[in-house]
Protein backbone atom coordinates (compact mmCIF):
# COMPACT_ATOMS: atom_id res chain seq x y z
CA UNK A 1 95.95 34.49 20.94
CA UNK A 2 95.94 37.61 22.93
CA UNK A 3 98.49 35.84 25.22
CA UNK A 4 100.84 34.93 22.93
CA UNK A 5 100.73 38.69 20.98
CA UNK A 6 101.14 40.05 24.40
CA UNK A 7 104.12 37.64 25.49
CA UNK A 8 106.21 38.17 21.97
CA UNK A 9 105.16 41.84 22.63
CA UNK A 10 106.43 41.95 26.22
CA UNK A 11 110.10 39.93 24.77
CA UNK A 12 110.21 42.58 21.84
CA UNK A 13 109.72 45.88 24.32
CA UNK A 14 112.52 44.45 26.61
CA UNK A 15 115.42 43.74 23.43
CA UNK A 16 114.21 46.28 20.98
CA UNK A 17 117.24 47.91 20.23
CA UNK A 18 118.33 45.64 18.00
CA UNK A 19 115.28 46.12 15.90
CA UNK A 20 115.01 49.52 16.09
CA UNK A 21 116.08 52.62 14.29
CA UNK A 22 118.20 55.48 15.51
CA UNK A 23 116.32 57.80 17.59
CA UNK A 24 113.94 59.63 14.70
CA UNK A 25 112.44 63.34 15.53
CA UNK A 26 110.22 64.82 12.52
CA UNK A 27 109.18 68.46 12.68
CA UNK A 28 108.42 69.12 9.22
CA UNK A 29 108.31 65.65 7.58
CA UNK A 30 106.47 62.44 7.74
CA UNK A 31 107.41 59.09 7.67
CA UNK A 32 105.80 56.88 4.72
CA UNK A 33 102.64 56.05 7.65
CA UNK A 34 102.47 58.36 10.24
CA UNK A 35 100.13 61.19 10.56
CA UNK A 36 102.36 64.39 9.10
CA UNK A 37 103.39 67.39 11.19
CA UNK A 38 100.85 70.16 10.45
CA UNK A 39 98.20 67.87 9.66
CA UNK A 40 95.31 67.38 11.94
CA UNK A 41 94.84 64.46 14.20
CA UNK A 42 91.65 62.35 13.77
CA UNK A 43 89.50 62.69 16.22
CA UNK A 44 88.67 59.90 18.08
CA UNK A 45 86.83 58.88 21.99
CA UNK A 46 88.13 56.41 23.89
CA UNK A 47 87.47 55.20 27.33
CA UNK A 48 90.20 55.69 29.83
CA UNK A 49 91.54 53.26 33.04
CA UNK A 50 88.79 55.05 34.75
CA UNK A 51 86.21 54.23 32.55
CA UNK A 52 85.79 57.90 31.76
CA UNK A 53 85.76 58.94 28.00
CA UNK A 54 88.32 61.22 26.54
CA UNK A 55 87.40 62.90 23.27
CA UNK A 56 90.18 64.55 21.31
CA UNK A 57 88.12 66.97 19.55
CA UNK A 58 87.04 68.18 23.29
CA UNK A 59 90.27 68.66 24.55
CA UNK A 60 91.65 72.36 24.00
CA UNK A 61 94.72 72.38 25.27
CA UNK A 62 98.60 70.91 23.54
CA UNK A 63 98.18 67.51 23.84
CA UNK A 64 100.42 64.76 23.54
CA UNK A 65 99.53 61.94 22.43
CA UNK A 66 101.62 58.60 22.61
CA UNK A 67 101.16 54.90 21.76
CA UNK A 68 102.90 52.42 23.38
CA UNK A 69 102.86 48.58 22.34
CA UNK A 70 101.01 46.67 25.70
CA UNK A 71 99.98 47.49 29.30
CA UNK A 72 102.70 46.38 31.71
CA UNK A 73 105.73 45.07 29.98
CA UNK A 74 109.39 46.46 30.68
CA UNK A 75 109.63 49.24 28.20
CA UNK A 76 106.03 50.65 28.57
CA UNK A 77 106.53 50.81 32.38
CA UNK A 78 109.36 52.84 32.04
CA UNK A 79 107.71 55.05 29.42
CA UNK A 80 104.56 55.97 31.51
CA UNK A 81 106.57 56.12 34.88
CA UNK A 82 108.59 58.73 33.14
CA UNK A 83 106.01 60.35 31.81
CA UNK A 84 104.10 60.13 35.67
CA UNK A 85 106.93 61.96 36.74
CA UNK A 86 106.84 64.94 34.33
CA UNK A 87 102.71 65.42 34.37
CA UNK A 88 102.48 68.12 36.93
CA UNK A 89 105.46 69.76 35.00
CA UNK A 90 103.78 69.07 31.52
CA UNK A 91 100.53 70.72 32.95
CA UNK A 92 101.82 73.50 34.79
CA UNK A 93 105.10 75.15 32.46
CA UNK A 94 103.29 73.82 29.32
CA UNK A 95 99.14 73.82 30.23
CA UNK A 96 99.19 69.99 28.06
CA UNK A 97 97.93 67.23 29.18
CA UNK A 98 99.32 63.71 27.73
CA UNK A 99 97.24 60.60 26.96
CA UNK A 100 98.40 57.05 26.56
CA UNK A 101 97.01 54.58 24.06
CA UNK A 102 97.39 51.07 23.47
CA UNK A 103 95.01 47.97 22.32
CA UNK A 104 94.86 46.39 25.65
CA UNK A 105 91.10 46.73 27.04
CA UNK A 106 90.07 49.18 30.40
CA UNK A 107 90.22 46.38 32.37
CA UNK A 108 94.51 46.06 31.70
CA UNK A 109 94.34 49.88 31.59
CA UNK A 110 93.11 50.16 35.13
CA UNK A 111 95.51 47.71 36.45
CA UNK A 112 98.37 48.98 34.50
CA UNK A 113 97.63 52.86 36.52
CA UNK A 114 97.46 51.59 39.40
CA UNK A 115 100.37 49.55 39.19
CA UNK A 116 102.18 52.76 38.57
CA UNK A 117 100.11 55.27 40.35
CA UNK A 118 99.19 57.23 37.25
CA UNK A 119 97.05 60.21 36.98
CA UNK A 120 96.91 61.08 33.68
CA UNK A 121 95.05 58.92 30.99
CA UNK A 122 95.86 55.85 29.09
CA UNK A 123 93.38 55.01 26.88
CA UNK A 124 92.05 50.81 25.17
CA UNK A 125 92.14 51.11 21.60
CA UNK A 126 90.55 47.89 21.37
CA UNK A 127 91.18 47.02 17.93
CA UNK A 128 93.58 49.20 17.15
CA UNK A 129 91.30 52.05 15.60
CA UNK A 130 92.90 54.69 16.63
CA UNK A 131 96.56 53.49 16.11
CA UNK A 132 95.09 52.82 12.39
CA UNK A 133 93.71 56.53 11.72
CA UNK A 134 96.74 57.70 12.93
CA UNK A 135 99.04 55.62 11.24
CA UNK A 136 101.24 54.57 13.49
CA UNK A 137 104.11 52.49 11.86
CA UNK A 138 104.43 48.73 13.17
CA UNK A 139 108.36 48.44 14.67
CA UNK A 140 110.50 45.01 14.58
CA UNK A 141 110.12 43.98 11.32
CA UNK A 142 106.00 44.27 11.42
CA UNK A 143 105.56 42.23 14.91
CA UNK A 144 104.61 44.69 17.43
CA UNK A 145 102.94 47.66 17.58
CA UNK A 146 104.86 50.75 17.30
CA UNK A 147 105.70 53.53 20.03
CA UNK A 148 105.59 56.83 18.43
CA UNK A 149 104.87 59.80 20.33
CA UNK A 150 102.54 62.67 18.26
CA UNK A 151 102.11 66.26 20.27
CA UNK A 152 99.28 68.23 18.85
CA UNK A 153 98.73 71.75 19.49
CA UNK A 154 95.36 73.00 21.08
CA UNK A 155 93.71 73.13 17.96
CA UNK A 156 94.53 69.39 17.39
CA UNK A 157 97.22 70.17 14.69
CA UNK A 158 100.47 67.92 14.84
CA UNK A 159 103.33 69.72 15.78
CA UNK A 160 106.09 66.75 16.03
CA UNK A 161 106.07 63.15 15.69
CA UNK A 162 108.66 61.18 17.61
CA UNK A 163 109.01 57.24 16.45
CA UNK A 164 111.52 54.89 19.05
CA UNK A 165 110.52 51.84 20.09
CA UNK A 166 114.10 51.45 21.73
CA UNK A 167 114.41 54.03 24.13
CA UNK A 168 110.98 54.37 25.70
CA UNK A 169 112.27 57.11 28.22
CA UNK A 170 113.36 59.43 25.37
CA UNK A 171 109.21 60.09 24.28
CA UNK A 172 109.13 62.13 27.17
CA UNK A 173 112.25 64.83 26.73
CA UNK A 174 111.23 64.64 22.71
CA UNK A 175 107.42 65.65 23.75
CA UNK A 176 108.59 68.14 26.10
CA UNK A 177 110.71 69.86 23.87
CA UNK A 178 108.12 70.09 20.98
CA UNK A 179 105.92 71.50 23.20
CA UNK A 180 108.22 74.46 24.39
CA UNK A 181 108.39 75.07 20.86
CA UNK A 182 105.04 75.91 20.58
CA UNK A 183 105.32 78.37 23.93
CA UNK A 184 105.07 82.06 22.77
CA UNK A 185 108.47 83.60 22.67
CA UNK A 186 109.12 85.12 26.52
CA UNK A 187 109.32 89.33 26.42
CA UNK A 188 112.11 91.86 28.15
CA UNK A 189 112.07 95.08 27.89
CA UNK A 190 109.74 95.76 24.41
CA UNK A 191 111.93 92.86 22.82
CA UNK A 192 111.01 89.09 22.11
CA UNK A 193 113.30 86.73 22.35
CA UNK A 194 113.01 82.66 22.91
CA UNK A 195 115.74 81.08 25.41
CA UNK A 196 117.81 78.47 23.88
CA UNK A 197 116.45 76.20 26.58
């Protein structure tokens, strides 16, 4: 069974746009199921591809938070890779971290990082616990799993939800935008101001 949910699931990822809405950013809105901006995100621990834990409620620092429908197929892949290449930036400019989460066990987790060399965490959500508390909307007419992309500020309030299944890459420039958002406006000369960049 697992199989088959993973093989419709890997067809799905690579010819989603048919499926899929029009690229969806909500900043002060919620979609009838997923967790609202301003609300806070459930806490929740889950064990990583290292077999570490991560616990939300620990974690006190901007954090972005995406789910992704299965380890390894084409538009996951090019989701974390893209978000591999933006950590160090995400870390450094913004002090976030980012976690991944899908319900695919350690075991595919492990595999799946070092397939693509990641260093940040993707989290099993074995069951789909998580994905459930935070409401993540199913994509494709209710046969996969959707890929929505929450950033929460340091305090574990949501600050933007971004929902595309299509267009994997675009998670990352939507996270890192919400997350200059929350940077405090930069200061010249007595004044504040925030760049339009």
């Amino acid at each position: 069974m697992k199989t088959t949910a993973t093989l419709i699931a890997a067809f799905a990822c690579a010819s989603t746009t048919a499926f899929s809405p029009a690229t969806t950013t909500t900043r002060t809105s919620q979609t009838a199921l997923n967790l609202a901006v301003g609300e806070t995100a459930p806490d929740f621990s889950l064990v990583d591809q290292n077999g570490k834990t991560f616990t939300r409620s620990k974690n006190k620092k901007p954090l972005v938070v995406y789910f992704y429908p299965a380890d390894s197929t084409p538009g996951c892949t090019v989701q974390a890779t893209k978000f591999q290449e933006e950590i160090q930036s995400i870390r450094k400019e913004f002090k976030a971290d980012v976690v991944g989460i899908s319900g695919q066990g350690a075991e595919s987790k492990q595999k799946f990082a070092e397939e693509l060399g990641l260093d940040f965490s993707i989290l099993a959500d074995e069951g789909d616990a998580v994905r459930k508390e935070f409401k993540v909307p199913k994509a494709a007419f209710g046969f996969l799993p959707g890929r929505v992309t929450y950033v929460l500020d340091k305090d574990g309030v949501c600050t933007s939800v971004y929902d595309n299944l299509g267009d994997a890459a675009s998670h990352i420039d939507a996270a890192k935008d919400a997350l200059a958002e929350m940077q405090p406006a930069k200061k010249s000369g007595g004044v504040s101001f925030k760049l339009p960049f």
